[in-house]
PDB file of N, CA and C in Angstrom:
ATOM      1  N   UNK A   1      46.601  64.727  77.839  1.00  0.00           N
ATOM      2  CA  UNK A   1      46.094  66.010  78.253  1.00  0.00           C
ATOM      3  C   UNK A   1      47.183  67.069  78.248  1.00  0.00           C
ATOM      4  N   UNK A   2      48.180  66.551  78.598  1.00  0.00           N
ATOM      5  CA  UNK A   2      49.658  67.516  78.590  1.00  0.00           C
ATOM      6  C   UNK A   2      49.916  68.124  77.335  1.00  0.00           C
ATOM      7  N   UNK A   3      49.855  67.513  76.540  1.00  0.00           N
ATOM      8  CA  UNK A   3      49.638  67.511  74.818  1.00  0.00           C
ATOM      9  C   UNK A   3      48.894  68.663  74.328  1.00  0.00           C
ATOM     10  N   UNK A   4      47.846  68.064  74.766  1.00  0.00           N
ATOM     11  CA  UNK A   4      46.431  69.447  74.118  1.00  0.00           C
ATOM     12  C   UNK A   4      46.872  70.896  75.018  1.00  0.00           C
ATOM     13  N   UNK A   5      47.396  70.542  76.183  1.00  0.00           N
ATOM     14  CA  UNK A   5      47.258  71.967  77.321  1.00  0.00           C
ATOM     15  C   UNK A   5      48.834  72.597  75.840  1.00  0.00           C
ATOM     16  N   UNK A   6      49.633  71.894  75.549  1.00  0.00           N
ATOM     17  CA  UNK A   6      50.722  72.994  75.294  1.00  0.00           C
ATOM     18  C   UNK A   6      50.291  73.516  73.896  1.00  0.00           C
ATOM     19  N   UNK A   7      48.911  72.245  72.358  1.00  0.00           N
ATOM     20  CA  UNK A   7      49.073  72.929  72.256  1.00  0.00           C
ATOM     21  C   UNK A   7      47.754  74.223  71.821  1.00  0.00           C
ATOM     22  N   UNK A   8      47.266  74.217  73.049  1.00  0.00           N
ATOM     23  CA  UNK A   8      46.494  75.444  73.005  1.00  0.00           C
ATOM     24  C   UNK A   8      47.038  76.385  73.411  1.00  0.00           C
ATOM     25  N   UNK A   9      48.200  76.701  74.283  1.00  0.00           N
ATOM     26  CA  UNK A   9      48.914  77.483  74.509  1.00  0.00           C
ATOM     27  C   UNK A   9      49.709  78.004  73.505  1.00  0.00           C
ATOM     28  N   UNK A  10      50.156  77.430  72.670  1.00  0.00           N
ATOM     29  CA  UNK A  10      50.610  77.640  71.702  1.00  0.00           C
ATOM     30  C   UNK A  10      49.900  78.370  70.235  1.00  0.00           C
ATOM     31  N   UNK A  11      48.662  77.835  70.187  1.00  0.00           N
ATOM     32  CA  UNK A  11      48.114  78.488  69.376  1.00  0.00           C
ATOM     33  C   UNK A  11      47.613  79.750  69.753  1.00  0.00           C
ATOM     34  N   UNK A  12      47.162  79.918  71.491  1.00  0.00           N
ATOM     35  CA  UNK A  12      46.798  81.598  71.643  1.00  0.00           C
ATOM     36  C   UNK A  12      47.880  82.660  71.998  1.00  0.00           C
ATOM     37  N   UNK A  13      49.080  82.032  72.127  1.00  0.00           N
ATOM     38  CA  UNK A  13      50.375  82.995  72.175  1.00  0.00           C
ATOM     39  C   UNK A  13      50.708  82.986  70.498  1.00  0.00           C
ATOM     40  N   UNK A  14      50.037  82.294  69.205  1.00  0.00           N
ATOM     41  CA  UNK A  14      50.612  83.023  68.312  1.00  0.00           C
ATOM     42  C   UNK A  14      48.814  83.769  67.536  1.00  0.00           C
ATOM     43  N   UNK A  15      47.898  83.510  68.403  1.00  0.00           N
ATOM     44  CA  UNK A  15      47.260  84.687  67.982  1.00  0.00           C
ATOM     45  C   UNK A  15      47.080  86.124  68.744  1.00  0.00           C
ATOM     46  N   UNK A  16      47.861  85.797  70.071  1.00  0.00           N
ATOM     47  CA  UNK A  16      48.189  87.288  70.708  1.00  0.00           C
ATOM     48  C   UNK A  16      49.357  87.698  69.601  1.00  0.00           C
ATOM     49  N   UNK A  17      50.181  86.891  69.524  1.00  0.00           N
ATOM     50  CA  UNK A  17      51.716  87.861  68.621  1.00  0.00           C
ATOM     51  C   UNK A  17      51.299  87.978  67.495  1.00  0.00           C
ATOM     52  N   UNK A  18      50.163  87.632  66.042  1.00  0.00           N
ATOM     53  CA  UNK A  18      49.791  88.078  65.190  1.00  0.00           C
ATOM     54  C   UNK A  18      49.009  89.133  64.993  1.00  0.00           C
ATOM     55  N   UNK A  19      47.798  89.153  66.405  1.00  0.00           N
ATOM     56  CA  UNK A  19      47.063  90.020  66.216  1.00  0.00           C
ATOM     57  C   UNK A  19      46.871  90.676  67.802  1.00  0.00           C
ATOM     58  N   UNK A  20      47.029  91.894  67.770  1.00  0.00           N
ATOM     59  CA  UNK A  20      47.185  92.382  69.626  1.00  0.00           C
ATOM     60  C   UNK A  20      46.288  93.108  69.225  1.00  0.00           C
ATOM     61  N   UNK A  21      45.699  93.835  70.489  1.00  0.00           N
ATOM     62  CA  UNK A  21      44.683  95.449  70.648  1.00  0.00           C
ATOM     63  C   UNK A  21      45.175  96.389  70.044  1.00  0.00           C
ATOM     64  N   UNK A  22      46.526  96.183  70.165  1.00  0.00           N
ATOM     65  CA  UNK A  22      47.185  97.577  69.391  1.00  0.00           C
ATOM     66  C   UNK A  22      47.378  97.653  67.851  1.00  0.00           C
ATOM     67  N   UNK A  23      47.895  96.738  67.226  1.00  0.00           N
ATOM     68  CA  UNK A  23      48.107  96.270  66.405  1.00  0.00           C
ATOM     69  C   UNK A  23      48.062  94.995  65.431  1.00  0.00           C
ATOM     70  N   UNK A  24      47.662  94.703  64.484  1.00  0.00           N
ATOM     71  CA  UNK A  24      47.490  94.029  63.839  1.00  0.00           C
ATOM     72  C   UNK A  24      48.650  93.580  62.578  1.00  0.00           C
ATOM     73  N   UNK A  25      49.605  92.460  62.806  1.00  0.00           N
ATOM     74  CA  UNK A  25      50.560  92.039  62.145  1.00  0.00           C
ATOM     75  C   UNK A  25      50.208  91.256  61.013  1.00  0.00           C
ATOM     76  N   UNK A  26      49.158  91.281  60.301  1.00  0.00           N
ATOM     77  CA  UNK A  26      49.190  89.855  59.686  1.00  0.00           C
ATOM     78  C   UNK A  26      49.622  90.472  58.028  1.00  0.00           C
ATOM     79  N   UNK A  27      48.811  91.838  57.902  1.00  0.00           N
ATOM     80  CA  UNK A  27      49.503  92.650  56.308  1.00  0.00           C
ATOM     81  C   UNK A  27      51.217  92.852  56.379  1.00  0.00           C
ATOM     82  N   UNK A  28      51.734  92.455  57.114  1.00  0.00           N
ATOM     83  CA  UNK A  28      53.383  93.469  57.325  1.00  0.00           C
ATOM     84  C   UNK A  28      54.081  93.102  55.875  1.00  0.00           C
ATOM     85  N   UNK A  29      53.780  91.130  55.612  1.00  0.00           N
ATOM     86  CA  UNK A  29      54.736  90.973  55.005  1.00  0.00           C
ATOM     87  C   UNK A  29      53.941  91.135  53.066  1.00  0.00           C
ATOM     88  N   UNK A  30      53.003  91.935  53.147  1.00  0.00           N
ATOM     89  CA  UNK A  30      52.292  92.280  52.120  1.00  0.00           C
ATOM     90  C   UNK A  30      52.882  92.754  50.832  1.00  0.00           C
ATOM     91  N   UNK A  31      53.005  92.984  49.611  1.00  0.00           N
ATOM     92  CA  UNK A  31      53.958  94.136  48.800  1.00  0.00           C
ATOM     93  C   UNK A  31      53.159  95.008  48.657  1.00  0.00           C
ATOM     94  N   UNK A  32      51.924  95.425  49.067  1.00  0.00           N
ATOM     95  CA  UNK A  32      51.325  96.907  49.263  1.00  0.00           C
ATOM     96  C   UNK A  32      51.800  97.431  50.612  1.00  0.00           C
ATOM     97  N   UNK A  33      51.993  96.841  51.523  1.00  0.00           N
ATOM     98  CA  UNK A  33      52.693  97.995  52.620  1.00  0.00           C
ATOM     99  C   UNK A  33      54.170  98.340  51.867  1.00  0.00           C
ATOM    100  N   UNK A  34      54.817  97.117  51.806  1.00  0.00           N
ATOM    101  CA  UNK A  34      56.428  97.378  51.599  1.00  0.00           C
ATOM    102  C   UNK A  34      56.444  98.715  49.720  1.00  0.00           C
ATOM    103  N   UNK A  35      55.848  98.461  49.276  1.00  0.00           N
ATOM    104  CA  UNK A  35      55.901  99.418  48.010  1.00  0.00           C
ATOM    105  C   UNK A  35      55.249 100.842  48.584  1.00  0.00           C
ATOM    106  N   UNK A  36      54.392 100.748  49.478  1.00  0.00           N
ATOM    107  CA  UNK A  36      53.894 102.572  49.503  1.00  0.00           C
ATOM    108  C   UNK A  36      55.108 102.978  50.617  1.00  0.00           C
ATOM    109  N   UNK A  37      55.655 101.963  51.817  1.00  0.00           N
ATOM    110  CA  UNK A  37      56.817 102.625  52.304  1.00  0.00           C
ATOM    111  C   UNK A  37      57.851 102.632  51.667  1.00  0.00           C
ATOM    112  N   UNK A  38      58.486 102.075  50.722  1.00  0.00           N
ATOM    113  CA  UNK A  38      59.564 102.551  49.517  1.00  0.00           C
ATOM    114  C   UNK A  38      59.192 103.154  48.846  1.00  0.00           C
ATOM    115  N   UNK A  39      57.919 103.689  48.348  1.00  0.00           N
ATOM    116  CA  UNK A  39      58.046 104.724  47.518  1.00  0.00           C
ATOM    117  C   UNK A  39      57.751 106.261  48.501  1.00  0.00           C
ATOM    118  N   UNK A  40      57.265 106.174  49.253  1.00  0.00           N
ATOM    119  CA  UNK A  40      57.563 107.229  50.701  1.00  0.00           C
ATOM    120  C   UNK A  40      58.803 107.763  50.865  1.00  0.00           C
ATOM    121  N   UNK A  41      59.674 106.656  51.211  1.00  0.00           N
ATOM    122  CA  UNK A  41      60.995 106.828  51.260  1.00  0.00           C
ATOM    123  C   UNK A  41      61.783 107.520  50.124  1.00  0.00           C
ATOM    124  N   UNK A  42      61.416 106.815  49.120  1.00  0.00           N
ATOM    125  CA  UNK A  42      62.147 107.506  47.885  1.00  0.00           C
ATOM    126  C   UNK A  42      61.708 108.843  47.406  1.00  0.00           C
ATOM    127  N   UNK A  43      61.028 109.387  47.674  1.00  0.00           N
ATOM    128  CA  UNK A  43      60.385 110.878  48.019  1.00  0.00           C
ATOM    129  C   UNK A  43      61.367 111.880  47.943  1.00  0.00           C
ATOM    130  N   UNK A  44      61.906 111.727  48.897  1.00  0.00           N
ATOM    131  CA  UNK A  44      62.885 112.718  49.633  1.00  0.00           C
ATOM    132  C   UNK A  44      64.121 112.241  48.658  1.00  0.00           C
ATOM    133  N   UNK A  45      64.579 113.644  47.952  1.00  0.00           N
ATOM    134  CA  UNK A  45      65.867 113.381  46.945  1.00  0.00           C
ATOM    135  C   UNK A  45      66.693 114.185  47.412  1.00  0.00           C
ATOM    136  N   UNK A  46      66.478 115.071  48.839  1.00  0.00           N
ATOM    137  CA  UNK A  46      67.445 115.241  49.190  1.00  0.00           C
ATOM    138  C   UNK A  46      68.607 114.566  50.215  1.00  0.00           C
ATOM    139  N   UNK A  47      68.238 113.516  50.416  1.00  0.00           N
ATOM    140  CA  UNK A  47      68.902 112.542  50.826  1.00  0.00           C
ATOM    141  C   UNK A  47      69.930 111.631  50.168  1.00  0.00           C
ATOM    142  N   UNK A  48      70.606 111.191  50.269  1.00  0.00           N
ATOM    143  CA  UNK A  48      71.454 110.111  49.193  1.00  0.00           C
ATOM    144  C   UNK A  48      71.103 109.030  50.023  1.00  0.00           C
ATOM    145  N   UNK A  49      70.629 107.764  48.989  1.00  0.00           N
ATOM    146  CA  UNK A  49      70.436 106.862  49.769  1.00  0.00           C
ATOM    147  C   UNK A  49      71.489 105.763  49.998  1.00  0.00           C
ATOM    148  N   UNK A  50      71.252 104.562  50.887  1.00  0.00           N
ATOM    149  CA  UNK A  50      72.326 103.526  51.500  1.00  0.00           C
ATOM    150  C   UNK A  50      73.130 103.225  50.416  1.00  0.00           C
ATOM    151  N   UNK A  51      72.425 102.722  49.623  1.00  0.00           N
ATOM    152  CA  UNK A  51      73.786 102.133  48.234  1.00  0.00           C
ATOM    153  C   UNK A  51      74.426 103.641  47.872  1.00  0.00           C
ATOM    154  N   UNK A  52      74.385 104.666  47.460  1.00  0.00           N
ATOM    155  CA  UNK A  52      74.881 105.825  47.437  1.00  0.00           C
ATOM    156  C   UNK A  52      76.160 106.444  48.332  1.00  0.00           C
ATOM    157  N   UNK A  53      75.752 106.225  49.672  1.00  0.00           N
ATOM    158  CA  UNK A  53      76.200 106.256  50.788  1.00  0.00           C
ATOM    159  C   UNK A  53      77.855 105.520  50.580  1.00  0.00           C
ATOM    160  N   UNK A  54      77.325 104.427  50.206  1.00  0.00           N
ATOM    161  CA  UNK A  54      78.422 103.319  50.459  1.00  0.00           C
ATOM    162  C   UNK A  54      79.490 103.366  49.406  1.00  0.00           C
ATOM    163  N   UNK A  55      78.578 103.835  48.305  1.00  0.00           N
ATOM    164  CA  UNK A  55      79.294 103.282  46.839  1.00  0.00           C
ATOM    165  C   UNK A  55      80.921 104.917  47.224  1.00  0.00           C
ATOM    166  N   UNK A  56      80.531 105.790  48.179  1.00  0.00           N
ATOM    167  CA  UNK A  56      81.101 106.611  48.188  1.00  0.00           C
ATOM    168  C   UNK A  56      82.974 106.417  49.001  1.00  0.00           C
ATOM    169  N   UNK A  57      82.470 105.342  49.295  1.00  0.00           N
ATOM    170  CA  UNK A  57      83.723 104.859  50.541  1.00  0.00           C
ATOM    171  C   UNK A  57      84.640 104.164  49.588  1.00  0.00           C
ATOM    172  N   UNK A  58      85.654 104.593  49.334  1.00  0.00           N
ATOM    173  CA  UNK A  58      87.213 104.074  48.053  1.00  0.00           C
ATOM    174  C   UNK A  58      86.653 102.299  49.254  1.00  0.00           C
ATOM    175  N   UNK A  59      87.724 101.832  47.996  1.00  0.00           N
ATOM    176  CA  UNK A  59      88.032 100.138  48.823  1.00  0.00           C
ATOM    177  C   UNK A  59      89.024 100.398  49.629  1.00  0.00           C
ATOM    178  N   UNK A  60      88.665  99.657  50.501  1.00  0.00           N
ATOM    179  CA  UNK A  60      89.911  99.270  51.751  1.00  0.00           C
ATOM    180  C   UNK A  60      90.908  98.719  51.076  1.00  0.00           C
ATOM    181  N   UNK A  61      91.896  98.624  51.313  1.00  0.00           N
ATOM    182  CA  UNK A  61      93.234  98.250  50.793  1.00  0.00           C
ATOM    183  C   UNK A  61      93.989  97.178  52.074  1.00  0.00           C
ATOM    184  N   UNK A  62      94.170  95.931  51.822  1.00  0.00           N
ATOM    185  CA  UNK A  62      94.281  94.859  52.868  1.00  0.00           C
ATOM    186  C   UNK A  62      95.636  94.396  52.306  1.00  0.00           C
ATOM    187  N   UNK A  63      96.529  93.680  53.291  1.00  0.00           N
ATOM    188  CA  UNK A  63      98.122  93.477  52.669  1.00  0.00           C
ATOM    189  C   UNK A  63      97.775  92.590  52.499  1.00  0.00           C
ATOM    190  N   UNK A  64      97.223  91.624  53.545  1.00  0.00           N
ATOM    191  CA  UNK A  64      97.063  89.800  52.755  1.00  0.00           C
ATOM    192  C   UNK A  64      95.708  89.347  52.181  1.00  0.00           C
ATOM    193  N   UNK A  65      95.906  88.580  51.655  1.00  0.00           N
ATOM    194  CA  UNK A  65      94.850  87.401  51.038  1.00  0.00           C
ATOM    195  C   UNK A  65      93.152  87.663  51.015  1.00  0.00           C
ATOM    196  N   UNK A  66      92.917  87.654  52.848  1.00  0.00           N
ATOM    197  CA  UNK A  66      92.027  87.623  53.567  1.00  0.00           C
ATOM    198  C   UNK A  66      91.564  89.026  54.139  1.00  0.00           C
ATOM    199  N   UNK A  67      90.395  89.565  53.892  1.00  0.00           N
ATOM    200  CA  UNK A  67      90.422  90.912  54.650  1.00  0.00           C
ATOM    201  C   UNK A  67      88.782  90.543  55.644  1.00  0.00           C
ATOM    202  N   UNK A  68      88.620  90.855  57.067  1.00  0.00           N
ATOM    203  CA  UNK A  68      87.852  90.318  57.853  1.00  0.00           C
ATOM    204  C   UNK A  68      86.797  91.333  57.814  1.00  0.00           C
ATOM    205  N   UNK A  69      85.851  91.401  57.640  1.00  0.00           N
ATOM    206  CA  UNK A  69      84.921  92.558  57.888  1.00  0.00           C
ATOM    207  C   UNK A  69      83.912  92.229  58.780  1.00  0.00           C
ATOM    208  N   UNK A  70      83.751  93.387  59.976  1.00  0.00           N
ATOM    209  CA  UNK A  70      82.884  93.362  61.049  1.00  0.00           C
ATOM    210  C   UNK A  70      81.412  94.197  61.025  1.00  0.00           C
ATOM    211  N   UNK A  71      81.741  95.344  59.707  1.00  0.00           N
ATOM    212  CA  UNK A  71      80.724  96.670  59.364  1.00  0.00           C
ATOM    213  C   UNK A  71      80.941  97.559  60.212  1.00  0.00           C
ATOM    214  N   UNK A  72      82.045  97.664  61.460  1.00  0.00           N
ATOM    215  CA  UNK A  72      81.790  98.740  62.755  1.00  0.00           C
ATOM    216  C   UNK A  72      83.340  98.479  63.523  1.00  0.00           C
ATOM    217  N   UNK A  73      83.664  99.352  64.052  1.00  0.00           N
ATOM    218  CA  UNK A  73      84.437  99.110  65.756  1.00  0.00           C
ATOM    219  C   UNK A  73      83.885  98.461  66.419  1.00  0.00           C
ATOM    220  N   UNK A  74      82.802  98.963  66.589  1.00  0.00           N
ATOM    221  CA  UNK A  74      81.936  98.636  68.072  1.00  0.00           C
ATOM    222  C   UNK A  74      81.568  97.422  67.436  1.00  0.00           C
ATOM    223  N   UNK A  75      81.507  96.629  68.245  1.00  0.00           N
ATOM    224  CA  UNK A  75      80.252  94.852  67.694  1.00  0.00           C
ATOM    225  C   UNK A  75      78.696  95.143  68.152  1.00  0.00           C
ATOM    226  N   UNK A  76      78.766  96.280  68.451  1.00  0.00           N
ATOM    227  CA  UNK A  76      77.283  96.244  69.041  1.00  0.00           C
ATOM    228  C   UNK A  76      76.751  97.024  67.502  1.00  0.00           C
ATOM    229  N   UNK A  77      77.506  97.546  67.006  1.00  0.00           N
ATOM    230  CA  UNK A  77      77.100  98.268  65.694  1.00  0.00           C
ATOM    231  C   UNK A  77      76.991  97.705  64.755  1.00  0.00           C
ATOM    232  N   UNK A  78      78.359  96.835  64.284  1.00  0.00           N
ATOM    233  CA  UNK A  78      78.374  96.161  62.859  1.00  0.00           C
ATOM    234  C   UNK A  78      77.558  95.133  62.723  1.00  0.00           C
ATOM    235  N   UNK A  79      78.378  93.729  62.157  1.00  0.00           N
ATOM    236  CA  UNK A  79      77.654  92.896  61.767  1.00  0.00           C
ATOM    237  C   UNK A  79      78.377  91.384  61.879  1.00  0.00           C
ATOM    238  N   UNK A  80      77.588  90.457  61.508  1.00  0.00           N
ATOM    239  CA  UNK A  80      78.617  89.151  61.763  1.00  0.00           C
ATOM    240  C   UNK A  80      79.730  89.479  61.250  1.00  0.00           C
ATOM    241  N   UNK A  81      80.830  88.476  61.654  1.00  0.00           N
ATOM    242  CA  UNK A  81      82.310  88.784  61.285  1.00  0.00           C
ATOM    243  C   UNK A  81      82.524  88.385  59.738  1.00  0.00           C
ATOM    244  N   UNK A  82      82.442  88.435  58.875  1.00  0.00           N
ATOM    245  CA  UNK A  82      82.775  88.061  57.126  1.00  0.00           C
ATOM    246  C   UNK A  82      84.064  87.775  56.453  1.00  0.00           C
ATOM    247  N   UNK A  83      84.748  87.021  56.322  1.00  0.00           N
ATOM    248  CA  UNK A  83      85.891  86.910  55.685  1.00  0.00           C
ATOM    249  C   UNK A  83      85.887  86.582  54.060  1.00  0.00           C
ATOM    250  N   UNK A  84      86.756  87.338  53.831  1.00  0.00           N
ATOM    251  CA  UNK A  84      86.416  87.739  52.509  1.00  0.00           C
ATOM    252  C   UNK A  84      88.202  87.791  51.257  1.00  0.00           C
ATOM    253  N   UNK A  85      87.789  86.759  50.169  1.00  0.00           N
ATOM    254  CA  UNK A  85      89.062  86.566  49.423  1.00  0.00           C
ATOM    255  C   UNK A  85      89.165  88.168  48.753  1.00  0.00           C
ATOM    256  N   UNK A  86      90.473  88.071  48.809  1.00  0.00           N
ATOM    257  CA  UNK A  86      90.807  89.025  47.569  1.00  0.00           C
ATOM    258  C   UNK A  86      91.308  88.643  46.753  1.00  0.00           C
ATOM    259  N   UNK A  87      91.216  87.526  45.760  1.00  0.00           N
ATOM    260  CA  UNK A  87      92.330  86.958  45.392  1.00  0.00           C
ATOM    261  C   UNK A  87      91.831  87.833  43.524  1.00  0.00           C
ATOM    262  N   UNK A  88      90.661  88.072  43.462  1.00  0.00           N
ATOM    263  CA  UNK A  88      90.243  88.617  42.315  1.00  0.00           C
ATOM    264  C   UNK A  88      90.787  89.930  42.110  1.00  0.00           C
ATOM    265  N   UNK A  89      90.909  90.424  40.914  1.00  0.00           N
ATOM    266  CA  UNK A  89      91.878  91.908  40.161  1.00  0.00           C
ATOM    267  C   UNK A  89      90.575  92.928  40.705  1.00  0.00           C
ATOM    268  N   UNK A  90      89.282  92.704  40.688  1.00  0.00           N
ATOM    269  CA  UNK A  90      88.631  93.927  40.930  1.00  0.00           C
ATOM    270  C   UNK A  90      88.147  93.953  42.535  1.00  0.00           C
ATOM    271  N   UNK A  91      87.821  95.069  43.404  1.00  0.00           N
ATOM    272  CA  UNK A  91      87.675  94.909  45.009  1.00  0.00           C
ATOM    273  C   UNK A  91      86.038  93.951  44.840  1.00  0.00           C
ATOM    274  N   UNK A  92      85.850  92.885  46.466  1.00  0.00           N
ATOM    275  CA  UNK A  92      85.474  92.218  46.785  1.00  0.00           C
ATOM    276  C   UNK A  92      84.330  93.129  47.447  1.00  0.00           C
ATOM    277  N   UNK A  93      83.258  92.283  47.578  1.00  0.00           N
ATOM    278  CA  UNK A  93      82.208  93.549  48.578  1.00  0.00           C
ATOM    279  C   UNK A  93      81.491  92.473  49.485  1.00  0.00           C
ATOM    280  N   UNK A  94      81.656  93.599  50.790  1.00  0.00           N
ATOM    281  CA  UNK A  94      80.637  92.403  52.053  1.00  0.00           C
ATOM    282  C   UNK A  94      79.478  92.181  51.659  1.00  0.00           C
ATOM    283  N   UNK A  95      79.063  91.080  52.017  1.00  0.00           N
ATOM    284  CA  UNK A  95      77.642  90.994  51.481  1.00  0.00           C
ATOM    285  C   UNK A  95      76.645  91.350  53.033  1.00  0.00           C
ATOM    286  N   UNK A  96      77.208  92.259  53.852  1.00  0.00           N
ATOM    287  CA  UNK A  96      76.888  92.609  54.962  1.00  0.00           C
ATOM    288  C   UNK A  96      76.190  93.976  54.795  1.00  0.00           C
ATOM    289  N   UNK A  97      77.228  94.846  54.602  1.00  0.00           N
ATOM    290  CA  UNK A  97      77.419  96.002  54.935  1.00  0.00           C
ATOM    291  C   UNK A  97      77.854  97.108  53.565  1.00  0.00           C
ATOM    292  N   UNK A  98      78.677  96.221  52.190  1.00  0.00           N
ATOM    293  CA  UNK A  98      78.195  96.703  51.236  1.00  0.00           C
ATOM    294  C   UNK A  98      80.298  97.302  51.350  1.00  0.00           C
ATOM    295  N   UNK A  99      80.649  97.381  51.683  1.00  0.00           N
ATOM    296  CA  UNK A  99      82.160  98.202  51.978  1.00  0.00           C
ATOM    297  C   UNK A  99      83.132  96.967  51.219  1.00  0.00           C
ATOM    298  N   UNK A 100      83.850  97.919  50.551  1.00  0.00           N
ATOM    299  CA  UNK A 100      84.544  96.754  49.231  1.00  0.00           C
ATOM    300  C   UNK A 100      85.875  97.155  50.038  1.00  0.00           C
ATOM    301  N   UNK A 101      86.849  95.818  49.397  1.00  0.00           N
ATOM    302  CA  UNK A 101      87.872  95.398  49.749  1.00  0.00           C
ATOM    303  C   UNK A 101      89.035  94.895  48.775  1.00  0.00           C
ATOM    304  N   UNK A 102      90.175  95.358  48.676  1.00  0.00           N
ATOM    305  CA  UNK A 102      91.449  95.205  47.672  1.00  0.00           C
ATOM    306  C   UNK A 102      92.425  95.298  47.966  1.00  0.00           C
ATOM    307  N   UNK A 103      93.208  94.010  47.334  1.00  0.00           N
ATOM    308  CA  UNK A 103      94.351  93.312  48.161  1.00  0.00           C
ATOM    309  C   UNK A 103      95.603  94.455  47.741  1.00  0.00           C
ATOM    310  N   UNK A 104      96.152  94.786  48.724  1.00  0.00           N
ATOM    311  CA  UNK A 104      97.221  95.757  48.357  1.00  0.00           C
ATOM    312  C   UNK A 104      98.677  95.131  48.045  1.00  0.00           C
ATOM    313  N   UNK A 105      99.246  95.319  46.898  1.00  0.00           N
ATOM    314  CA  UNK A 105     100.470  94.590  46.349  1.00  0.00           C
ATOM    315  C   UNK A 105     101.463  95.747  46.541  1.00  0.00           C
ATOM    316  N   UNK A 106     102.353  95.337  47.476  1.00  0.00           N
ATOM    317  CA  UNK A 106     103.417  95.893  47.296  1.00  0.00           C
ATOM    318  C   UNK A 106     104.525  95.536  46.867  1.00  0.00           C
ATOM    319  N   UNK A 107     105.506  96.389  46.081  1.00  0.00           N
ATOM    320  CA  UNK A 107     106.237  96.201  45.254  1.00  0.00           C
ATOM    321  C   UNK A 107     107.375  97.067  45.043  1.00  0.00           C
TER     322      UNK A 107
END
């Protein structure tokens, strides 16, 4: 009986979180919502968008090997911590946050 009680509980806490009074979740992960809100978005050309944004930031220049990327100061902002080789001739890019990285040789 313990069995059945959890899981009917279980099944009407995931048809409250799929489908509420207010809202209805079950289209979200659809490609007709996600394509009319990207093409919404892409509307507006007076904006530059995220890859744009980013591609604008020179590479960081790191003395050793290893350059750590957080995406932020703050940790409440960025992103997991990423460590990242430089050992390649062209800059490295987070796969976070998109901000490239190049090992600085001094000489």
């Amino acid at each position: 009986m313990a069995a059945f009680g959890k899981k009917a509980m279980a099944t009407n806490l995931l048809k409250t979180l799929t489908c509420s009074n207010s809202r209805c979740l079950s289209g979200v992960g659809s490609s007709e919502v996600i394509t009319s809100h990207t093409y919404k978005w892409m509307q507006d050309t007076s904006k530059k968008s995220p890859m744009e944004l980013i591609s604008e930031v020179p590479p960081i220049k790191v003395e050793g090997r290893i350059a750590a990327c957080e995406g932020d100061t703050n940790p409440a902002l960025g992103h997991p911590i990423e460590y990242i080789c430089l050992d390649l001739a062209e800059p490295s890019v987070c796969k976070y946050c998109g901000l490239r990285y190049t090992q600085d040789h001094h000489r």
